[in-house]
Protein backbone atom coordinates (compact mmCIF):
# COMPACT_ATOMS: atom_id res chain seq x y z
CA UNK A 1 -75.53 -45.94 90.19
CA UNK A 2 -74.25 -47.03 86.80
CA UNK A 3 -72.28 -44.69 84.92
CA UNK A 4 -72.79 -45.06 81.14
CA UNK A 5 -69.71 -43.69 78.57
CA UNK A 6 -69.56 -40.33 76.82
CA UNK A 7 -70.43 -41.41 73.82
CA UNK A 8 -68.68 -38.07 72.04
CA UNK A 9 -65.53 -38.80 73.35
CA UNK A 10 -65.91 -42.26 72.28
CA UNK A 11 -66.58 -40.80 68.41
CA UNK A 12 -63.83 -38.37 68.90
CA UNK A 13 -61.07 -41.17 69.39
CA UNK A 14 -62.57 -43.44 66.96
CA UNK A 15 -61.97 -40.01 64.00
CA UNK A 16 -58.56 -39.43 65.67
CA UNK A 17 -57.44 -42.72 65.08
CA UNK A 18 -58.44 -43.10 61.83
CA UNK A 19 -56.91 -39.71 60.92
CA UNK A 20 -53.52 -41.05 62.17
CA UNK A 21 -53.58 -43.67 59.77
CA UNK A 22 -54.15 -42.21 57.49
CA UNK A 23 -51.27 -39.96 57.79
CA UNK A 24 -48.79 -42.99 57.92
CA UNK A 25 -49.99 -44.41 55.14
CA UNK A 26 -49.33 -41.57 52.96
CA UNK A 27 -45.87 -40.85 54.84
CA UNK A 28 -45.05 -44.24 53.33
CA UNK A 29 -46.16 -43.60 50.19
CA UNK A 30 -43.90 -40.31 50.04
CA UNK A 31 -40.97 -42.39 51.28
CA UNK A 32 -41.35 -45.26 48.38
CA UNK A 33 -41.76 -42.53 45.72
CA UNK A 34 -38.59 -40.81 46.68
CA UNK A 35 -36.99 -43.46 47.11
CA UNK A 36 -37.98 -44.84 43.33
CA UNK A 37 -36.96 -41.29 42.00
CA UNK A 38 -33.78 -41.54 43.42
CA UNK A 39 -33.44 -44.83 42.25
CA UNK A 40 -34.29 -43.49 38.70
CA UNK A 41 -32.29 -40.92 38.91
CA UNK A 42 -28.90 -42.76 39.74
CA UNK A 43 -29.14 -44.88 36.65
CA UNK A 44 -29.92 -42.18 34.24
CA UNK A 45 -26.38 -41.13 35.49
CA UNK A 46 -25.01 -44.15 35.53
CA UNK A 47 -25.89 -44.81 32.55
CA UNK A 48 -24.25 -41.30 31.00
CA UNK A 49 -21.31 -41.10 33.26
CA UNK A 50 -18.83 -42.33 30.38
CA UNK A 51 -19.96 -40.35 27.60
CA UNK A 52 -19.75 -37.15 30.15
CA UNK A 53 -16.74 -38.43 31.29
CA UNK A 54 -14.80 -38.72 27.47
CA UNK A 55 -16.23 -35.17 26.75
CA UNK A 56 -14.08 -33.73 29.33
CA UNK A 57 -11.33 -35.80 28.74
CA UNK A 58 -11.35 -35.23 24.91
CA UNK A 59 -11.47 -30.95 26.19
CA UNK A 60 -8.77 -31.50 28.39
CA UNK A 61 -6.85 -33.55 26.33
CA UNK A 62 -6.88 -31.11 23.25
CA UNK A 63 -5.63 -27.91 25.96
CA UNK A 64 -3.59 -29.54 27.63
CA UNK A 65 -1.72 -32.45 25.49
CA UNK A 66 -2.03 -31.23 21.49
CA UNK A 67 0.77 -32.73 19.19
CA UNK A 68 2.24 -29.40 17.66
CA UNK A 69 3.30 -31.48 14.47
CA UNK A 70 -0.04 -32.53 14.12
CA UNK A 71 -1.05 -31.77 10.30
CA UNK A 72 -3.21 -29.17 9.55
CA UNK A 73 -4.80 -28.85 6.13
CA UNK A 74 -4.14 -25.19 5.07
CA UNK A 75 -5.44 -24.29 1.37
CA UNK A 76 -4.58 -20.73 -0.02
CA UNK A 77 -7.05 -19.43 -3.01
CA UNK A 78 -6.78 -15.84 -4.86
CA UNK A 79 -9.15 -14.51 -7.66
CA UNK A 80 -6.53 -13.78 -9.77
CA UNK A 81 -3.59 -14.97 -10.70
CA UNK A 82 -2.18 -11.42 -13.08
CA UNK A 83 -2.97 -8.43 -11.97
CA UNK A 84 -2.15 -4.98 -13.13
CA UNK A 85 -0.02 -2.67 -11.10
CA UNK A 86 -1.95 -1.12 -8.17
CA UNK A 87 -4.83 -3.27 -8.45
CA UNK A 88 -6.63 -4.81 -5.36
CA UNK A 89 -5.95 -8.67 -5.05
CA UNK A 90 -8.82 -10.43 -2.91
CA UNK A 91 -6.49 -13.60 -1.11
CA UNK A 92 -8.47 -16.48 1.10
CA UNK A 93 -8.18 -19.56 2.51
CA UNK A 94 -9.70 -22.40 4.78
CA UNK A 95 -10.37 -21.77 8.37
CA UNK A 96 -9.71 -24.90 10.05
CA UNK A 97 -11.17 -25.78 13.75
CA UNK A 98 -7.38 -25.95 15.17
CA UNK A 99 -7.17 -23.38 17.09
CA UNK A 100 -4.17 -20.77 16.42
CA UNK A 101 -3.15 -17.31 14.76
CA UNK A 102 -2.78 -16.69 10.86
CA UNK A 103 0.24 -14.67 9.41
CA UNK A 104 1.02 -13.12 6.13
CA UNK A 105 4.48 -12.52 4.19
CA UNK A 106 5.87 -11.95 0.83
CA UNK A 107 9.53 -12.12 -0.20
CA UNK A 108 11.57 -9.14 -1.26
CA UNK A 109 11.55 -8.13 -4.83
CA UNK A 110 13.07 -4.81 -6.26
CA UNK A 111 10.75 -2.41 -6.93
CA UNK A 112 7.75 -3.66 -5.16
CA UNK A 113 5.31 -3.06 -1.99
CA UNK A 114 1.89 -4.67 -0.94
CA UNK A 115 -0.39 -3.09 0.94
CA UNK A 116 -2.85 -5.09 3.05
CA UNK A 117 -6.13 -5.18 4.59
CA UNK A 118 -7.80 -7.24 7.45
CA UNK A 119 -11.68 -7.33 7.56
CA UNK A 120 -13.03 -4.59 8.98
CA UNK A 121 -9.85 -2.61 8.72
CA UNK A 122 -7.99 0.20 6.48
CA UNK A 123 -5.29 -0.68 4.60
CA UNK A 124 -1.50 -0.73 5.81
CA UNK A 125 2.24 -0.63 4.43
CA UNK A 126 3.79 -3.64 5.19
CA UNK A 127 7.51 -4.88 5.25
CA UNK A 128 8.78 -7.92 2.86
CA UNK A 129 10.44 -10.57 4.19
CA UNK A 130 8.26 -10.39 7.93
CA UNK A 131 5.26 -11.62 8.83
CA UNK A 132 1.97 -9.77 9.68
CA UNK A 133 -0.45 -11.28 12.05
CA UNK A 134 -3.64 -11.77 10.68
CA UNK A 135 -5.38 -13.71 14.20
CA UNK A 136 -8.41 -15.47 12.88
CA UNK A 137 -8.75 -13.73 9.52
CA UNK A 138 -9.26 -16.48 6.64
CA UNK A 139 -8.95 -13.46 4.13
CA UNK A 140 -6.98 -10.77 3.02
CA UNK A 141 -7.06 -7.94 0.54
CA UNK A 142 -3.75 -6.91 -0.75
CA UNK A 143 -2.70 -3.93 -2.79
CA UNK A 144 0.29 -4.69 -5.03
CA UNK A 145 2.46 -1.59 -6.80
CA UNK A 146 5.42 -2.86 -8.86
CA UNK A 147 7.78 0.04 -10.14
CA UNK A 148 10.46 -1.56 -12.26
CA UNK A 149 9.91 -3.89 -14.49
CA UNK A 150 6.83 -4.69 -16.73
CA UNK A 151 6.31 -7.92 -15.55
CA UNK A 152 7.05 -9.48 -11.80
CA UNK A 153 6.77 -12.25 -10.33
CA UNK A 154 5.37 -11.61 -6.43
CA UNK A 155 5.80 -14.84 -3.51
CA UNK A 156 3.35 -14.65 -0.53
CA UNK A 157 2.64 -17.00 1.90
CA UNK A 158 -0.03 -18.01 4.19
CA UNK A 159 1.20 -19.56 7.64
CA UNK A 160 -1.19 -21.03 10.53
CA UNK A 161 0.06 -20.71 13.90
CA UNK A 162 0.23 -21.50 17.53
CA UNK A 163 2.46 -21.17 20.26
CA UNK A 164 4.92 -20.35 18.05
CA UNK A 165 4.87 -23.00 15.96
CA UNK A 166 3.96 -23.49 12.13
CA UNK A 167 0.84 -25.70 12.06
CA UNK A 168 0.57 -24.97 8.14
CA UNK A 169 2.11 -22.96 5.60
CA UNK A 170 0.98 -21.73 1.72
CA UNK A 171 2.59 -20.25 -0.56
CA UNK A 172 1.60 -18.81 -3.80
CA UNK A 173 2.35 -16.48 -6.68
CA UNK A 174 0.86 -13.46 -8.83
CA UNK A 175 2.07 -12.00 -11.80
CA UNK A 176 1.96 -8.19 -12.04
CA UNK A 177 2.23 -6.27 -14.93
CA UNK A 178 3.02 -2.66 -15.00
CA UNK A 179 2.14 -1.29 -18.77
CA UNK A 180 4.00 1.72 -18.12
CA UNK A 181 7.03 0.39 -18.30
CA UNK A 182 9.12 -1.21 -21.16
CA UNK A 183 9.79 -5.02 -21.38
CA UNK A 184 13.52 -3.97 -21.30
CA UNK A 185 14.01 -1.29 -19.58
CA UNK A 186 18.05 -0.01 -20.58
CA UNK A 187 16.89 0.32 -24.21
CA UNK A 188 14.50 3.31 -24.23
CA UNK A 189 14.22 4.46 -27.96
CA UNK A 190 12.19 7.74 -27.16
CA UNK A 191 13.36 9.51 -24.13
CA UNK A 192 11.26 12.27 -24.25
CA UNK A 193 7.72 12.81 -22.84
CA UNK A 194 5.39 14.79 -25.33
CA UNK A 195 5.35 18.45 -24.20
CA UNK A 196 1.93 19.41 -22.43
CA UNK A 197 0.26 23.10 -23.64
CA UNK A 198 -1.72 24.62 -20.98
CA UNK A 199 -3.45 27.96 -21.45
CA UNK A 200 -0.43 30.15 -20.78
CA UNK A 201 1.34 27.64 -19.26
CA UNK A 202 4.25 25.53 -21.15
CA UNK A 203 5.94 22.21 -19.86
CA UNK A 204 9.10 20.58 -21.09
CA UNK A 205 11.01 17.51 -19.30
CA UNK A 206 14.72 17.75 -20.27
CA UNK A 207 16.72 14.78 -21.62
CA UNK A 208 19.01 12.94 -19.86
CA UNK A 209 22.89 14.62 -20.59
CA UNK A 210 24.43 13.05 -24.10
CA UNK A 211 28.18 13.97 -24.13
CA UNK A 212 28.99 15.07 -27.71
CA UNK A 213 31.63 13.39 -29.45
CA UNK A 214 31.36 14.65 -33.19
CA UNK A 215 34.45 16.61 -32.96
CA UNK A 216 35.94 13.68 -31.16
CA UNK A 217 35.24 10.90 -33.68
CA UNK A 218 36.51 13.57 -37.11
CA UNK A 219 40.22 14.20 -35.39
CA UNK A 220 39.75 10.32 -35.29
CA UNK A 221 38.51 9.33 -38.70
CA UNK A 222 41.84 11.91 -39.96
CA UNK A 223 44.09 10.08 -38.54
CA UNK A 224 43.03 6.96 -39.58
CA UNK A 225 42.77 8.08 -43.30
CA UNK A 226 46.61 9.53 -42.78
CA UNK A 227 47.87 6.57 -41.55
CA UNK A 228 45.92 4.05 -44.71
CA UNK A 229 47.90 6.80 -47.10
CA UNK A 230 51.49 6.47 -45.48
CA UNK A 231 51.21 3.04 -44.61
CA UNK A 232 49.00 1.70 -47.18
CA UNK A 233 47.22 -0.77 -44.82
CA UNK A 234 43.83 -0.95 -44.46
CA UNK A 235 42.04 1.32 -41.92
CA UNK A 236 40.28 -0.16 -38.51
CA UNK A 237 36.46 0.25 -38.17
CA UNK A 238 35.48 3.09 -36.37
CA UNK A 239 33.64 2.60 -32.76
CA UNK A 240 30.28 4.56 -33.04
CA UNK A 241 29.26 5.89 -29.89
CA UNK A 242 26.55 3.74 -27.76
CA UNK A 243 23.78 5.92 -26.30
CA UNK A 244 22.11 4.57 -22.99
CA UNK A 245 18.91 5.74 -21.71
CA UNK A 246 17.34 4.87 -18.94
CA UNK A 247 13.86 4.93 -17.65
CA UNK A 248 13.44 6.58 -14.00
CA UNK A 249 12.58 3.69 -11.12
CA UNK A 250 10.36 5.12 -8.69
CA UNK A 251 10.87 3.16 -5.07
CA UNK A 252 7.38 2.19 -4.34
CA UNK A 253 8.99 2.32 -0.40
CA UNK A 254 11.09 5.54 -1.19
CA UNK A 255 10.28 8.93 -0.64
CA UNK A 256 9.36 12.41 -2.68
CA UNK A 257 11.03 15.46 -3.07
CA UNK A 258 10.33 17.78 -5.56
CA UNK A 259 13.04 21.04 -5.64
CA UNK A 260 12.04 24.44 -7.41
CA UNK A 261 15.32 26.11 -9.06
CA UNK A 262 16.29 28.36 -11.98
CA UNK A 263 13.85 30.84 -11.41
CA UNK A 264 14.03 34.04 -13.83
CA UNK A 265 12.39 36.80 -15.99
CA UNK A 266 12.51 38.15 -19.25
CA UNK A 267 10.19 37.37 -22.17
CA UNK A 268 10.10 34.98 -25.22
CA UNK A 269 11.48 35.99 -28.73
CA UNK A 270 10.30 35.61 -32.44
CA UNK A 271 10.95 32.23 -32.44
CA UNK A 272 9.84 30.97 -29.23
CA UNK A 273 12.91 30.90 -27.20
CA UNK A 274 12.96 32.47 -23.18
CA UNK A 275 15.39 35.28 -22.94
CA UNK A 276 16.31 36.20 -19.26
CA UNK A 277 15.89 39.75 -18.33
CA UNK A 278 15.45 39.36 -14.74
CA UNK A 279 13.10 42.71 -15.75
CA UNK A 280 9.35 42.77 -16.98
CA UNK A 281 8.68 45.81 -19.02
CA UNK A 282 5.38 47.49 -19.54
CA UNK A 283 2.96 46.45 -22.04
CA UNK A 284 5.00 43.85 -23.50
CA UNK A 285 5.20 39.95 -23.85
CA UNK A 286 7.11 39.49 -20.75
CA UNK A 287 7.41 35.76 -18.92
CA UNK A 288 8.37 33.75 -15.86
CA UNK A 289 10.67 30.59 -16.04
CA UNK A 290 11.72 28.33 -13.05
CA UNK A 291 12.21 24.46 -13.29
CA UNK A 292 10.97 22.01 -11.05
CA UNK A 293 12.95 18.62 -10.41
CA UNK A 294 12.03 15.34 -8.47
CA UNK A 295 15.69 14.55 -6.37
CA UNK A 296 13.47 11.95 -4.09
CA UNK A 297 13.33 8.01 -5.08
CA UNK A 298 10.03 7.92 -5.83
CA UNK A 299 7.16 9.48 -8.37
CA UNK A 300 5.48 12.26 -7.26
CA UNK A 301 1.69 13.03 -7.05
CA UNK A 302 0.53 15.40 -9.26
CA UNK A 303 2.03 19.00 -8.07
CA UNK A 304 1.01 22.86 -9.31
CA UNK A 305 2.30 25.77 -8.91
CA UNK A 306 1.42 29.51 -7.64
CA UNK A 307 3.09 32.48 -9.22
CA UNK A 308 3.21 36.00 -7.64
CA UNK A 309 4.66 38.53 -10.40
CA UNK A 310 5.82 41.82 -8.94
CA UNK A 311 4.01 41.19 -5.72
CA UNK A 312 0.33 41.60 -7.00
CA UNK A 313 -0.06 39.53 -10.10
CA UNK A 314 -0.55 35.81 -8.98
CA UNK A 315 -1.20 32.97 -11.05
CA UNK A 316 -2.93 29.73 -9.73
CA UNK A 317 -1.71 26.63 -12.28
CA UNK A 318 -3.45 23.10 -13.14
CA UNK A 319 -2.66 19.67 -11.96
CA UNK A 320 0.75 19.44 -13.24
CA UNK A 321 2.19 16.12 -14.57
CA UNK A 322 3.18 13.65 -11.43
CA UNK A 323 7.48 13.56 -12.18
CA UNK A 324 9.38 10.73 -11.77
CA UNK A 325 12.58 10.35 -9.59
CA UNK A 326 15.58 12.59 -11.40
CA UNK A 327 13.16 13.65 -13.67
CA UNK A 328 12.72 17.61 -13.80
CA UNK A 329 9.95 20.47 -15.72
CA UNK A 330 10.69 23.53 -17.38
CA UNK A 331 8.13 25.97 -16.94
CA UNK A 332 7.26 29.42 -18.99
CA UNK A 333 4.59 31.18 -17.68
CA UNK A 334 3.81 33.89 -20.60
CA UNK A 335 2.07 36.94 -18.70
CA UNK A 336 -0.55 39.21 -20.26
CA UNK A 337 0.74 42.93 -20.73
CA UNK A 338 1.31 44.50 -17.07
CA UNK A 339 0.25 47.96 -16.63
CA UNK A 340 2.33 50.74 -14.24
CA UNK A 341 4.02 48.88 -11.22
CA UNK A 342 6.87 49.08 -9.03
CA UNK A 343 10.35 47.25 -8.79
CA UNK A 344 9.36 44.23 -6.47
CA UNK A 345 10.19 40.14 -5.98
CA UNK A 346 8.59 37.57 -7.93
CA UNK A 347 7.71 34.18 -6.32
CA UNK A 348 7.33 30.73 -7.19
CA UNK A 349 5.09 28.59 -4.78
CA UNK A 350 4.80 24.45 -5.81
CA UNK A 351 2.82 22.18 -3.73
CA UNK A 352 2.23 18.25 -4.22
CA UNK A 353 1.18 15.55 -1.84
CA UNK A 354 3.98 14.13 0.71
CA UNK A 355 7.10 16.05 -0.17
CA UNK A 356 9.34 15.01 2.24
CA UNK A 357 10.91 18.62 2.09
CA UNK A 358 8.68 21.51 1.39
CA UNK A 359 12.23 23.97 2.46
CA UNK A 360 13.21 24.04 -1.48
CA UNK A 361 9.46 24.52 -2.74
CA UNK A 362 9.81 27.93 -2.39
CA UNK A 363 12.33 30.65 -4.07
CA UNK A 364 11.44 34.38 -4.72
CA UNK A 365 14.30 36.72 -6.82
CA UNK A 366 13.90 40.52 -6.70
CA UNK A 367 12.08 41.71 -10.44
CA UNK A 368 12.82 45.33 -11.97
CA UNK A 369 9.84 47.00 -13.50
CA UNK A 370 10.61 49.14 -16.93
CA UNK A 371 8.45 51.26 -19.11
């Protein structure tokens, strides 16, 4: 009996085969491309391994091993070079890439303080002679009050630092002028401030002391002339006395304190002049005077006053002139005519910004009432 083949098996292992070759063949194919792409791929960073390789060693080389004297360019501009007194000074400079701190000082000068403000920041009091970190500011503003003499010369400097070490420094100069005061200040021809008329409200400054020294200089002048007669020689010049006045130096740095004293009652004659009572009488011209004086080291802000007459009659005053250090106010409050009342205190009240002692702003004396 003759057996012939399956011929559907035979088809089947014919398709089999033919699958499995195909299979290798694209097995290889995957093979030869990855192996081209890697290939590819270690050239490409090959071929960039020494420029990667001086970028880190150009980072780590400027952590790690800077030269601290290395120089650093370090150019310091201002938009001004005068300015007047308490004016706002705008202050810059170039930012260089070196990495490091900025700092800001200004030498010591008599009479003078600088304010100073970061970006993005209030202004602050700062010390001569130290330096204030600015970190990576590249400008300033600075606020510049100069109290003693007209015109002053102001040093500031600019420094760039790191690790506590000067990369840079700058220095420059400004000019301020202060038009209040005279260009020599120990020969003051006027000493006296013109006196201010508000309402019913008068203010004097007093003069500094004179000592008198008429009757002094006549005994003097005798006895020279006696002595020409008798000895018939010829008489030596007479010294005229020198009169110094000075102009009060407020301490931009010092402190306020304005002291109320000489407080009193009484009324004001025919021709203008306070006479102390320590009494107000009824339906007449009657008037308060107390003087105010500035014992601190520096000017004052502008100050007023409250006054409480009898214990129900207050008066509310104005602005009153700022005062400068040891300078002093006289002030005469005239009062309108007060009706019946009893015997009771009268108080002075004066207020101004930052008095470093407000204990001696206050005084009250007891007032007698007459008909």
């Amino acid at each position: 009996m003759v057996v012939f083949p399956n011929m559907n098996n035979l088809e089947t292992n014919e398709n089999s085969q033919h699958k499995s070759s195909f299979a290798k063949f694209l097995i290889i194919i995957i093979i030869l491309l990855l192996l081209a792409g890697s290939a590819w791929g270690a050239v490409k960073i090959v071929k960039n391994f020494p420029e990667t390789f001086s970028h880190l060693a150009s980072i780590a080389d400027t952590v790690y091993n800077y030269d601290p004297t290395e120089e650093v360019s370090l150019v310091v501009k201002t938009d001004r070079e005068v300015i007047n007194n308490g004016e706002i000074l705008s202050v810059w400079w170039n930012n260089s890439n070196t990495s490091g701190n900025y700092s800001f000082s200004y030498s010591c000068q008599d009479g003078v303080a600088i304010d100073l403000k970061v970006p993005n920041s209030d202004f602050v009091s700062i010390n001569c002679d130290n330096s204030y970190n600015l970190d990576q500011a590249n400008h300033i503003e600075l606020k510049v009050d100069s109290e003693k003499w007209r015109f002053t010369d102001v040093n500031f400097s600019i420094s760039h630092i790191r690790n506590n070490t000067n990369l840079a420094v700058s220095s420059d100069k400004i000019t301020v002028v202060n038009s209040q005061l005279s260009t020599i200040n120990n020969d003051y021809e006027n000493n006296t401030e013109p006196t201010t008329d508000n309402d019913d409200v008068s203010i004097s400054n007093t003069e500094p002391a004179i000592s008198d020294s008429s009757e002094e200089n006549t005994n003097t002048n005798e006895e020279v002339a006696t002595e020409e007669i008798t000895n018939n020689h010829k008489p030596a010049p007479v010294q005229q006395p020198i009169y110094t006045y000075a102009i009060p130096v407020s301490d931009p740095n010092g402190t306020i304190d304005l002291v109320l004293s000489n407080v009193a009652t009484g009324y004001i004659n025919e021709i203008g002049i306070f006479i102390e009572t320590n009494e107000i009488k009824q339906d007449s011209a009657n008037a308060v005077k107390f003087t105010v004086h500035n014992i601190g080291t520096k000017t004052s802000e502008d100050w007023f006053f409250t006054a409480d007459v009898l214990g129900n009659t207050v008066f509310n005053s104005r602005d009153q002139k700022s005062l400068k250090p040891n300078e002093r106010s006289t002030i005469i409050i005239q009062l309108p005519a007060i009706k019946e009342q009893k015997n009771s205190n009268t108080a002075i009240h004066i207020t101004t910004d930052n008095d470093r002692n407000i204990n001696n702003n206050y005084l009250s004396i007891f007032t007698t009432f007459t008909k």
